[in-house]
PDB file of N, CA and C in Angstrom:
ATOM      1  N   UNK A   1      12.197 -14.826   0.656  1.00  0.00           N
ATOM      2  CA  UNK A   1      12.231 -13.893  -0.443  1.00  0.00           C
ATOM      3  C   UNK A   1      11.513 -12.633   0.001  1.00  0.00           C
ATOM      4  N   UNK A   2      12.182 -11.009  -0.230  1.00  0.00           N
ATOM      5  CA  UNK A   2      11.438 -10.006   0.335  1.00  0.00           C
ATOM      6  C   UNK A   2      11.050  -9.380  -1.132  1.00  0.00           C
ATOM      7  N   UNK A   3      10.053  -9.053  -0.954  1.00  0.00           N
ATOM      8  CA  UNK A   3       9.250  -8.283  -2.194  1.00  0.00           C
ATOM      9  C   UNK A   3       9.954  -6.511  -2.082  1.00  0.00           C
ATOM     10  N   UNK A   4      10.112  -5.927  -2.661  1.00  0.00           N
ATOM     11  CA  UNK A   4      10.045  -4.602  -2.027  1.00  0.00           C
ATOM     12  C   UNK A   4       9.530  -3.760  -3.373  1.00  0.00           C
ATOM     13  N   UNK A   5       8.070  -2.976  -2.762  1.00  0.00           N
ATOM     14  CA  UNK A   5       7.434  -1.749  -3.442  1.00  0.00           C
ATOM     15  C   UNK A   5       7.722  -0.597  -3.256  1.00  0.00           C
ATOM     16  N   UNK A   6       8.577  -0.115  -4.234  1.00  0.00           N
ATOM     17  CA  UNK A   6       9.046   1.389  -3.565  1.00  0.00           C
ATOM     18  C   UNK A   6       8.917   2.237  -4.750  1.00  0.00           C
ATOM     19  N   UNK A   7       7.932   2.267  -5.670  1.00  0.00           N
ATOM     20  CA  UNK A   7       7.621   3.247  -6.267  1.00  0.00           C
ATOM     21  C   UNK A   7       6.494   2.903  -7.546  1.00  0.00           C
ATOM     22  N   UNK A   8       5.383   4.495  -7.333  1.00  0.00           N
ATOM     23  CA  UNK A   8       4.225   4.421  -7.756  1.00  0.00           C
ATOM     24  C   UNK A   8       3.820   4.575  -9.165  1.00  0.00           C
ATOM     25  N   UNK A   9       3.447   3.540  -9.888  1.00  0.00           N
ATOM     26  CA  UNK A   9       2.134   2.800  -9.445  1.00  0.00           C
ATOM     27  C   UNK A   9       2.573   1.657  -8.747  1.00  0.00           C
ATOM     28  N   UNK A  10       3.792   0.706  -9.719  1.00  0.00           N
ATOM     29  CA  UNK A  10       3.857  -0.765  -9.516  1.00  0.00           C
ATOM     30  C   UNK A  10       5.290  -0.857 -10.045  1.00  0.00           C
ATOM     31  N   UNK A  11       6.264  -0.595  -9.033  1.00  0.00           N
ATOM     32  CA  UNK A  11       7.362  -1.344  -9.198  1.00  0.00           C
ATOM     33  C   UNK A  11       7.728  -2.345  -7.788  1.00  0.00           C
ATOM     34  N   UNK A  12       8.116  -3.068  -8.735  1.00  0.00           N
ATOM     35  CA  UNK A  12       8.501  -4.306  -7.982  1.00  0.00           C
ATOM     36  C   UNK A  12       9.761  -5.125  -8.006  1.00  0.00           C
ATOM     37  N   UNK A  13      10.425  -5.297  -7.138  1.00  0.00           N
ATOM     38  CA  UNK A  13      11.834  -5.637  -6.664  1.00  0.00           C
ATOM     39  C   UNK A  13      12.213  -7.398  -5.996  1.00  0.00           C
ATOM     40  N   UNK A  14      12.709  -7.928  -6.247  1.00  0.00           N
ATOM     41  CA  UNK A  14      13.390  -9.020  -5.535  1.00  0.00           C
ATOM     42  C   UNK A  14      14.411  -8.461  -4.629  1.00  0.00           C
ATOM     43  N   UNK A  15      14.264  -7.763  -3.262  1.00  0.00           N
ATOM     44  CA  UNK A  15      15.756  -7.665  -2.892  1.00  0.00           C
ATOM     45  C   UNK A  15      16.665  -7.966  -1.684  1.00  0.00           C
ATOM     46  N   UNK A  16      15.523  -9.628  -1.608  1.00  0.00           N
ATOM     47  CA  UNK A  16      16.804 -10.385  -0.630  1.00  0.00           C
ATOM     48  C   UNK A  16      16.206 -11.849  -0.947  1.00  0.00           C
ATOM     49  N   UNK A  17      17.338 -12.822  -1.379  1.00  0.00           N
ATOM     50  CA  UNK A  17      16.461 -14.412  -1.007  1.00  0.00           C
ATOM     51  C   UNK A  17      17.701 -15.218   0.251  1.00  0.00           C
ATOM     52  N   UNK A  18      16.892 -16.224   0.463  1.00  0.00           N
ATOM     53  CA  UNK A  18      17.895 -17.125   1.522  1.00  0.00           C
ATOM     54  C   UNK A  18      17.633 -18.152   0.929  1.00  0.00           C
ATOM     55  N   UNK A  19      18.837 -19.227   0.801  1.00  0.00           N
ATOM     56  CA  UNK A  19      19.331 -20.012   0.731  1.00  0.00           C
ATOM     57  C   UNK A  19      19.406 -21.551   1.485  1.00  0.00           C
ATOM     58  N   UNK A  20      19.269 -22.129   2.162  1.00  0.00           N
ATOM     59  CA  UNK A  20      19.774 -23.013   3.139  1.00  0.00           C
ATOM     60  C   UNK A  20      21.032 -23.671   2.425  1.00  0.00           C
ATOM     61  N   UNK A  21      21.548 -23.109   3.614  1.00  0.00           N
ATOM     62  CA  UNK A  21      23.360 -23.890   3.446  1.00  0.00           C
ATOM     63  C   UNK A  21      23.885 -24.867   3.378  1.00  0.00           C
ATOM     64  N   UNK A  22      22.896 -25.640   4.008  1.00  0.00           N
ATOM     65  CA  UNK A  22      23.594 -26.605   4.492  1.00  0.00           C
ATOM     66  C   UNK A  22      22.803 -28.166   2.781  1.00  0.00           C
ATOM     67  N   UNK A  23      22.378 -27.361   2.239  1.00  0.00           N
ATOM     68  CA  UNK A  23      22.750 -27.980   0.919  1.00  0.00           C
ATOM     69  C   UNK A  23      23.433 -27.651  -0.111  1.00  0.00           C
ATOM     70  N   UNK A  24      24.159 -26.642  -0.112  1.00  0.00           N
ATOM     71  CA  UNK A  24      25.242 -26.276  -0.911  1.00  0.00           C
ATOM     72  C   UNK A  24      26.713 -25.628  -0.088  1.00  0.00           C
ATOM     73  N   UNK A  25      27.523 -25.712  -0.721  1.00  0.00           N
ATOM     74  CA  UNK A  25      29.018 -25.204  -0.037  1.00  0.00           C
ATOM     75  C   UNK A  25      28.538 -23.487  -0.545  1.00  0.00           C
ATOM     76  N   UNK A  26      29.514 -22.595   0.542  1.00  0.00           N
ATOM     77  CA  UNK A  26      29.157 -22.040   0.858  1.00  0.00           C
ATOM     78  C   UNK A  26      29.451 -20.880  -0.347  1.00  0.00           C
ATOM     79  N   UNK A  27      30.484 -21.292  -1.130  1.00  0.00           N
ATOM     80  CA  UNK A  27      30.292 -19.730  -2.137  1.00  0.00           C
ATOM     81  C   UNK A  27      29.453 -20.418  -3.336  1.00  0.00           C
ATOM     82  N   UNK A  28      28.877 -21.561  -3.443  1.00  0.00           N
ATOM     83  CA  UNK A  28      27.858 -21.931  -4.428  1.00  0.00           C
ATOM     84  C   UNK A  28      26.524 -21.403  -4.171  1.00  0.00           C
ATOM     85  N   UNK A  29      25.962 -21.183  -2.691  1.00  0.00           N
ATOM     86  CA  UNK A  29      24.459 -20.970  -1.862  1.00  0.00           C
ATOM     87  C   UNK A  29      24.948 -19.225  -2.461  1.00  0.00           C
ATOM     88  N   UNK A  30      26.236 -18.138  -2.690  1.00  0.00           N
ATOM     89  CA  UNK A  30      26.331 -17.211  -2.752  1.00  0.00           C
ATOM     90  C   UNK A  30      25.985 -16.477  -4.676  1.00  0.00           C
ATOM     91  N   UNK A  31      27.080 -17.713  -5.304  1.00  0.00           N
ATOM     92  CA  UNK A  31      26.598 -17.275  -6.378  1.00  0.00           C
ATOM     93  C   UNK A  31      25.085 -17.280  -7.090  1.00  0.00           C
ATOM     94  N   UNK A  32      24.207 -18.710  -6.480  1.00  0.00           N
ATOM     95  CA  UNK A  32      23.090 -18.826  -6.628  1.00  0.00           C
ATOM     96  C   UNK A  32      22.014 -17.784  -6.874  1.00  0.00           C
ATOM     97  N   UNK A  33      22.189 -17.451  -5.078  1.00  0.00           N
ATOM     98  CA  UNK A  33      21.354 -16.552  -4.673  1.00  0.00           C
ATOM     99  C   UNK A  33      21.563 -15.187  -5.774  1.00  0.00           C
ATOM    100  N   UNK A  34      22.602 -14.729  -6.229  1.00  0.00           N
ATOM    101  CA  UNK A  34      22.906 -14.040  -6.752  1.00  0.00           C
ATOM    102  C   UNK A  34      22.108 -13.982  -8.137  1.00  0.00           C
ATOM    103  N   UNK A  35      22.393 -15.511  -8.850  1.00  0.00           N
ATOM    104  CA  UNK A  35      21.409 -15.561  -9.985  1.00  0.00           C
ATOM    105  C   UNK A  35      19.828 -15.695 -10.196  1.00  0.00           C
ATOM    106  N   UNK A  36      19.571 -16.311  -8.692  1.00  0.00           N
ATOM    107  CA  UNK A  36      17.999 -16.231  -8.909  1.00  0.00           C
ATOM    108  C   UNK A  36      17.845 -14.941  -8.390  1.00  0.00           C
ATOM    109  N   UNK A  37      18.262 -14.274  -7.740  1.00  0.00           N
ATOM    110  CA  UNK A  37      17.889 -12.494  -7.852  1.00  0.00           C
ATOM    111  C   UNK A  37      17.478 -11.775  -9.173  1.00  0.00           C
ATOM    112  N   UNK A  38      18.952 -11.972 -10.278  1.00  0.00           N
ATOM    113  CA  UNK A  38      18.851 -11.199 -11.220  1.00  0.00           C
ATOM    114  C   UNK A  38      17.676 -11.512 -12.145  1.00  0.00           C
ATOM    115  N   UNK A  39      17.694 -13.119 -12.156  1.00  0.00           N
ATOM    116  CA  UNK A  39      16.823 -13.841 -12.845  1.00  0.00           C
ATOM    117  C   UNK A  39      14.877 -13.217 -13.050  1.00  0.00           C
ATOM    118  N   UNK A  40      14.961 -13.053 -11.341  1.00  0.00           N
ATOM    119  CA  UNK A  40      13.569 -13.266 -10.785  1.00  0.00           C
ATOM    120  C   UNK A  40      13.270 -11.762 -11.113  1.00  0.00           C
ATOM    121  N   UNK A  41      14.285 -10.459 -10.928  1.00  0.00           N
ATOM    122  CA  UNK A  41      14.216  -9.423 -11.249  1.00  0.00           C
ATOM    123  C   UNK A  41      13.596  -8.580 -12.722  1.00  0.00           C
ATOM    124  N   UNK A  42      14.635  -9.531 -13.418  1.00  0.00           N
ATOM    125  CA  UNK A  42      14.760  -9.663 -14.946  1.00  0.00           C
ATOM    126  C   UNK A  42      13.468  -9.868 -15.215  1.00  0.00           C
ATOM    127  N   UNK A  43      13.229 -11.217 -15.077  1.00  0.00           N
ATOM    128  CA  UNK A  43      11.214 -11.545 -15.546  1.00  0.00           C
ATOM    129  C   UNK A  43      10.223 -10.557 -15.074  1.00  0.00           C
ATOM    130  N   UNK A  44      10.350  -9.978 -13.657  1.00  0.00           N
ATOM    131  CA  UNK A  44       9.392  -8.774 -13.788  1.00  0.00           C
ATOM    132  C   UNK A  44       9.737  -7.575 -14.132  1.00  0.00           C
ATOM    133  N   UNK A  45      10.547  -7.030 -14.400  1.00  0.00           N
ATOM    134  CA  UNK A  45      10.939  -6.032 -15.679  1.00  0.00           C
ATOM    135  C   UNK A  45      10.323  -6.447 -16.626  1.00  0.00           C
ATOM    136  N   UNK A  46      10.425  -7.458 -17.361  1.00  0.00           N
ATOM    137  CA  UNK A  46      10.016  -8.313 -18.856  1.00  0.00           C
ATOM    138  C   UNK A  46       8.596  -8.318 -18.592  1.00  0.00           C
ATOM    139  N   UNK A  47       8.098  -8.289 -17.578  1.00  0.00           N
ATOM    140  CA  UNK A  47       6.325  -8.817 -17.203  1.00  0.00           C
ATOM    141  C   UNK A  47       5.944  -6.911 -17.550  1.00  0.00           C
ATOM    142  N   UNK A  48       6.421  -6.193 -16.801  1.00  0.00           N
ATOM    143  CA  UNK A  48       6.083  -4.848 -16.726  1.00  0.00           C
ATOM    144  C   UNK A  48       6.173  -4.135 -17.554  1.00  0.00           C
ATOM    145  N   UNK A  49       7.338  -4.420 -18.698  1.00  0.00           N
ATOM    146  CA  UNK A  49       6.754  -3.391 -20.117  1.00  0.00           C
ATOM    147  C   UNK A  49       5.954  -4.408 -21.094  1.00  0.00           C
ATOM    148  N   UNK A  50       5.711  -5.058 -20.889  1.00  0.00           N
ATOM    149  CA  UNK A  50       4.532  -6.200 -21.697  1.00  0.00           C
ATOM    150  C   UNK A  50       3.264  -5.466 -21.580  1.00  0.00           C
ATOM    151  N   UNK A  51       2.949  -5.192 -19.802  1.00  0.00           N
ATOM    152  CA  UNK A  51       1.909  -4.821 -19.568  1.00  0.00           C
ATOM    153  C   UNK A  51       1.561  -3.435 -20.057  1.00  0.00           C
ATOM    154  N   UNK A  52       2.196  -2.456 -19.642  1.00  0.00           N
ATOM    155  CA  UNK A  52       2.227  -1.221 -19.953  1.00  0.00           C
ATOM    156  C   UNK A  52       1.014  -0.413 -19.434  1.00  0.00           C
ATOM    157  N   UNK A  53       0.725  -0.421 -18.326  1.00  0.00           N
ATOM    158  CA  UNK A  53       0.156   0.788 -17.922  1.00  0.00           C
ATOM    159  C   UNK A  53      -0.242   2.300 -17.931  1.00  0.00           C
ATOM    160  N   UNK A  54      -1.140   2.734 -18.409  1.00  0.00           N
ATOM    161  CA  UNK A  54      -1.393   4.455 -18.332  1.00  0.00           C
ATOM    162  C   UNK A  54      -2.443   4.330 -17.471  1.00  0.00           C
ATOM    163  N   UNK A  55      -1.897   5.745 -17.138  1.00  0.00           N
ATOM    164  CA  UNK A  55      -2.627   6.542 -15.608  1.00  0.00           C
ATOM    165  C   UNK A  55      -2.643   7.445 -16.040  1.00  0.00           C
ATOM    166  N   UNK A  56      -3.946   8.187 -16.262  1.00  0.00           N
ATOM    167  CA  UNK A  56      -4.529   9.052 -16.057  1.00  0.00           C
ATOM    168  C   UNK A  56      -5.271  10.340 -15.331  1.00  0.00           C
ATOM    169  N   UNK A  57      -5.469  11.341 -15.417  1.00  0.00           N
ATOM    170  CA  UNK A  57      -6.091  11.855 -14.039  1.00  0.00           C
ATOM    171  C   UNK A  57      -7.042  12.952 -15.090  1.00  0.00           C
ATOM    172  N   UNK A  58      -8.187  12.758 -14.094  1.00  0.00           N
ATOM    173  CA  UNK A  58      -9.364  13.773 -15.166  1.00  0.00           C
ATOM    174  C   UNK A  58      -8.728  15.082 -15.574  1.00  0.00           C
ATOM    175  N   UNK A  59      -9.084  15.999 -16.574  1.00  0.00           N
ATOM    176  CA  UNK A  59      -8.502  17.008 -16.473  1.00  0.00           C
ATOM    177  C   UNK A  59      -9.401  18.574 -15.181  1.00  0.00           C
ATOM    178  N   UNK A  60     -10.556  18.228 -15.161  1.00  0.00           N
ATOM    179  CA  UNK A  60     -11.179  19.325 -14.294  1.00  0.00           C
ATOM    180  C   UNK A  60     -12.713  19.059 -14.145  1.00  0.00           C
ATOM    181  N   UNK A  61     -13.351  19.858 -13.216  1.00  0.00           N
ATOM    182  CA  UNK A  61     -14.717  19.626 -12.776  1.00  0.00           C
ATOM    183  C   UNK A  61     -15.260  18.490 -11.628  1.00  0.00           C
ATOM    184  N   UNK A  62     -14.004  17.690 -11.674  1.00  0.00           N
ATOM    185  CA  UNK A  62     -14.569  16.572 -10.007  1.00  0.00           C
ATOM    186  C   UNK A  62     -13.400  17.168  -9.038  1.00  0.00           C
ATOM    187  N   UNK A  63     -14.244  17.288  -7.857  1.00  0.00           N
ATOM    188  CA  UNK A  63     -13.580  17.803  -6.699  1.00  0.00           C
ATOM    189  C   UNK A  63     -12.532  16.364  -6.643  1.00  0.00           C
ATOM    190  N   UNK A  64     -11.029  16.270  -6.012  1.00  0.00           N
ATOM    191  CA  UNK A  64     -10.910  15.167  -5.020  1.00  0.00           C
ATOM    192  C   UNK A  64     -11.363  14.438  -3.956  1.00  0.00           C
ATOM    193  N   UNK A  65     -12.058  13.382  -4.453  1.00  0.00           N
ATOM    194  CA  UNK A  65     -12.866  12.231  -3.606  1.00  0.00           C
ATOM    195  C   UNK A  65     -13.880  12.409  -3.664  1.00  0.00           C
ATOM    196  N   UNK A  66     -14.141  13.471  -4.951  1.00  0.00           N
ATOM    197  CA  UNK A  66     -15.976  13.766  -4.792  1.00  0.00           C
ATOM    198  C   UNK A  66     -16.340  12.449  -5.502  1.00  0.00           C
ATOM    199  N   UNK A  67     -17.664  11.914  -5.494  1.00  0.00           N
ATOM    200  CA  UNK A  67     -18.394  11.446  -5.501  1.00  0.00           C
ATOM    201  C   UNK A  67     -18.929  11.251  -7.391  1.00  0.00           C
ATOM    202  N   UNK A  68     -18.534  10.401  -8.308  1.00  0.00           N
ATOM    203  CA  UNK A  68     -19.387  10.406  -9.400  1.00  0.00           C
ATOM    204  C   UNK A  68     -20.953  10.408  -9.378  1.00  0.00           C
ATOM    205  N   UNK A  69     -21.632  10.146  -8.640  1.00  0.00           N
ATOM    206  CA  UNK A  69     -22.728  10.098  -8.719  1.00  0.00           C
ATOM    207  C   UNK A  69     -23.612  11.463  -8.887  1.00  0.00           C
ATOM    208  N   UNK A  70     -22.843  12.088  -8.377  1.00  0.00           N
ATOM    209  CA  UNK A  70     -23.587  13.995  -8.384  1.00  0.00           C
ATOM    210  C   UNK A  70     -22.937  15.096  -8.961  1.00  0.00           C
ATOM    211  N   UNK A  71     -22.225  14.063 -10.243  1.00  0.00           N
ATOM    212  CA  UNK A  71     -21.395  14.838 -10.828  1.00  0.00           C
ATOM    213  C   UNK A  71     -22.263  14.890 -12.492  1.00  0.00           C
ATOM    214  N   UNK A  72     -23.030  15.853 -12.926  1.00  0.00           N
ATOM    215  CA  UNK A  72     -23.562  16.150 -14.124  1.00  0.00           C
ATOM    216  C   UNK A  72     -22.958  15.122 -15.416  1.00  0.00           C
ATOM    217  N   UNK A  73     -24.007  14.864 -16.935  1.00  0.00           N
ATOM    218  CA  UNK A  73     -22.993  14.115 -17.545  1.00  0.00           C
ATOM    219  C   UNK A  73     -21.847  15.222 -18.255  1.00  0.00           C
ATOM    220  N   UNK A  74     -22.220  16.369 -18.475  1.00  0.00           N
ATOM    221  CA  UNK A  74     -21.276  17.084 -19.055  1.00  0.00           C
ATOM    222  C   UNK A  74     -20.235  17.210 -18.440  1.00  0.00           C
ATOM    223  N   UNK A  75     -20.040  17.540 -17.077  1.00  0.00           N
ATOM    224  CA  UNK A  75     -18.528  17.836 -16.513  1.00  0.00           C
ATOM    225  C   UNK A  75     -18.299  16.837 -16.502  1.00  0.00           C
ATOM    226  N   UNK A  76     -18.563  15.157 -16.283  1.00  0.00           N
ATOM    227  CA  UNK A  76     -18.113  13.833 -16.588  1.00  0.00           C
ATOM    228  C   UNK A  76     -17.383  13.793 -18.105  1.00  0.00           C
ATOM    229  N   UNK A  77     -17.837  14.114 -19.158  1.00  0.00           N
ATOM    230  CA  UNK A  77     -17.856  14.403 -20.310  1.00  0.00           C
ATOM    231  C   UNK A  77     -16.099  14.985 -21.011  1.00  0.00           C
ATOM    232  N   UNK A  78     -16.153  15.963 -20.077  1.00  0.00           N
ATOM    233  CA  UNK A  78     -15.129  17.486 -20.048  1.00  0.00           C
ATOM    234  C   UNK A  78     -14.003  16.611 -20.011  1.00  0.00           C
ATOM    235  N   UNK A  79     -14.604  15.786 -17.918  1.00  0.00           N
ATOM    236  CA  UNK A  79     -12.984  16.024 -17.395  1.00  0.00           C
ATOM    237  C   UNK A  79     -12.710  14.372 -18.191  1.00  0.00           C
ATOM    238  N   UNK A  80     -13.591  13.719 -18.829  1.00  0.00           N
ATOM    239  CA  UNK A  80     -12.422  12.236 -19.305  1.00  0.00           C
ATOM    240  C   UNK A  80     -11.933  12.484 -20.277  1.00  0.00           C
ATOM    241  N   UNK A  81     -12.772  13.540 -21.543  1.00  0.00           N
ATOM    242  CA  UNK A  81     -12.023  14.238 -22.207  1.00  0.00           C
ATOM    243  C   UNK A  81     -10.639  14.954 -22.289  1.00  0.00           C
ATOM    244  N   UNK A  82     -10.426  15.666 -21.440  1.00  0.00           N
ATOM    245  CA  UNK A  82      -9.125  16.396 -21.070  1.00  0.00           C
ATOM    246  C   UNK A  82      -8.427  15.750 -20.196  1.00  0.00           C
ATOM    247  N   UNK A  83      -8.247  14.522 -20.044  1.00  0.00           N
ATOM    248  CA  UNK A  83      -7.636  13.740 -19.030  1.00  0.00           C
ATOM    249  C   UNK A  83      -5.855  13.923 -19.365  1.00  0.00           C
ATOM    250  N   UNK A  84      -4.939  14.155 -18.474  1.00  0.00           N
ATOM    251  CA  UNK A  84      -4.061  14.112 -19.289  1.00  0.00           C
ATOM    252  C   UNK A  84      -3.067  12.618 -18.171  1.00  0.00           C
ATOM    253  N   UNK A  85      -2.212  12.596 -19.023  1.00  0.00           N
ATOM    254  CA  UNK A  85      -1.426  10.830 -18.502  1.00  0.00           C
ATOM    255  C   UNK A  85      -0.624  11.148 -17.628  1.00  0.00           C
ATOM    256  N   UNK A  86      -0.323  10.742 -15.880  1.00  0.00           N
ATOM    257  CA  UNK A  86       0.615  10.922 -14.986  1.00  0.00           C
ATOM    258  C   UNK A  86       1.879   9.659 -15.427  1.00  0.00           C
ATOM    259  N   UNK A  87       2.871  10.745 -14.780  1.00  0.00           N
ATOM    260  CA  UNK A  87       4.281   9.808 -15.244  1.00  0.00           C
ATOM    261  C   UNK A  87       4.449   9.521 -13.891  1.00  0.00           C
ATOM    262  N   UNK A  88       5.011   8.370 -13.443  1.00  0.00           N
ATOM    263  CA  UNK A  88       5.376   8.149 -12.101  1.00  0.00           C
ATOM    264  C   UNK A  88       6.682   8.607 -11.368  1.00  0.00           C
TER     265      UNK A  88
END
């Protein structure tokens, strides 16, 4: 089964499984695979708007990668205040 992450924050994909053949004939191992794809797909779609995630980003006053610790409480204050929500 390959996982594939291809877009930010958290999407997540089923988009290959294998089968062994040699316990099913061969367009049964095809339709299978086919349904536990959609299946396995389906449930994390269903898992992911359950969860629902917001992302945020301060609105101003911390440098990028600066440091909270030497950051005053007021501009702490400002930027969670004015935070506004990133769309992915």
């Amino acid at each position: 089964m390959l996982l594939s992450n291809t877009d930010f924050p958290v999407y997540l994909e089923v988009v290959d499984i294998k089968i062994d053949r040699k316990f099913l004939a061969e367009k049964d191992a095809e339709v299978l695979e086919d349904l536990i794809l959609a299946a396995v797909n389906n449930a994390i779609t269903k898992a992911q708007q359950l969860v629902k995630i917001k992302i945020t980003r301060l609105a101003y006053g911390l440098p990028a990668g600066g440091d909270l610790e030497f950051a005053d409480e007021v501009t702490l204050w400002e930027s969670l205040d004015g935070r506004r929500e990133v769309h992915p």
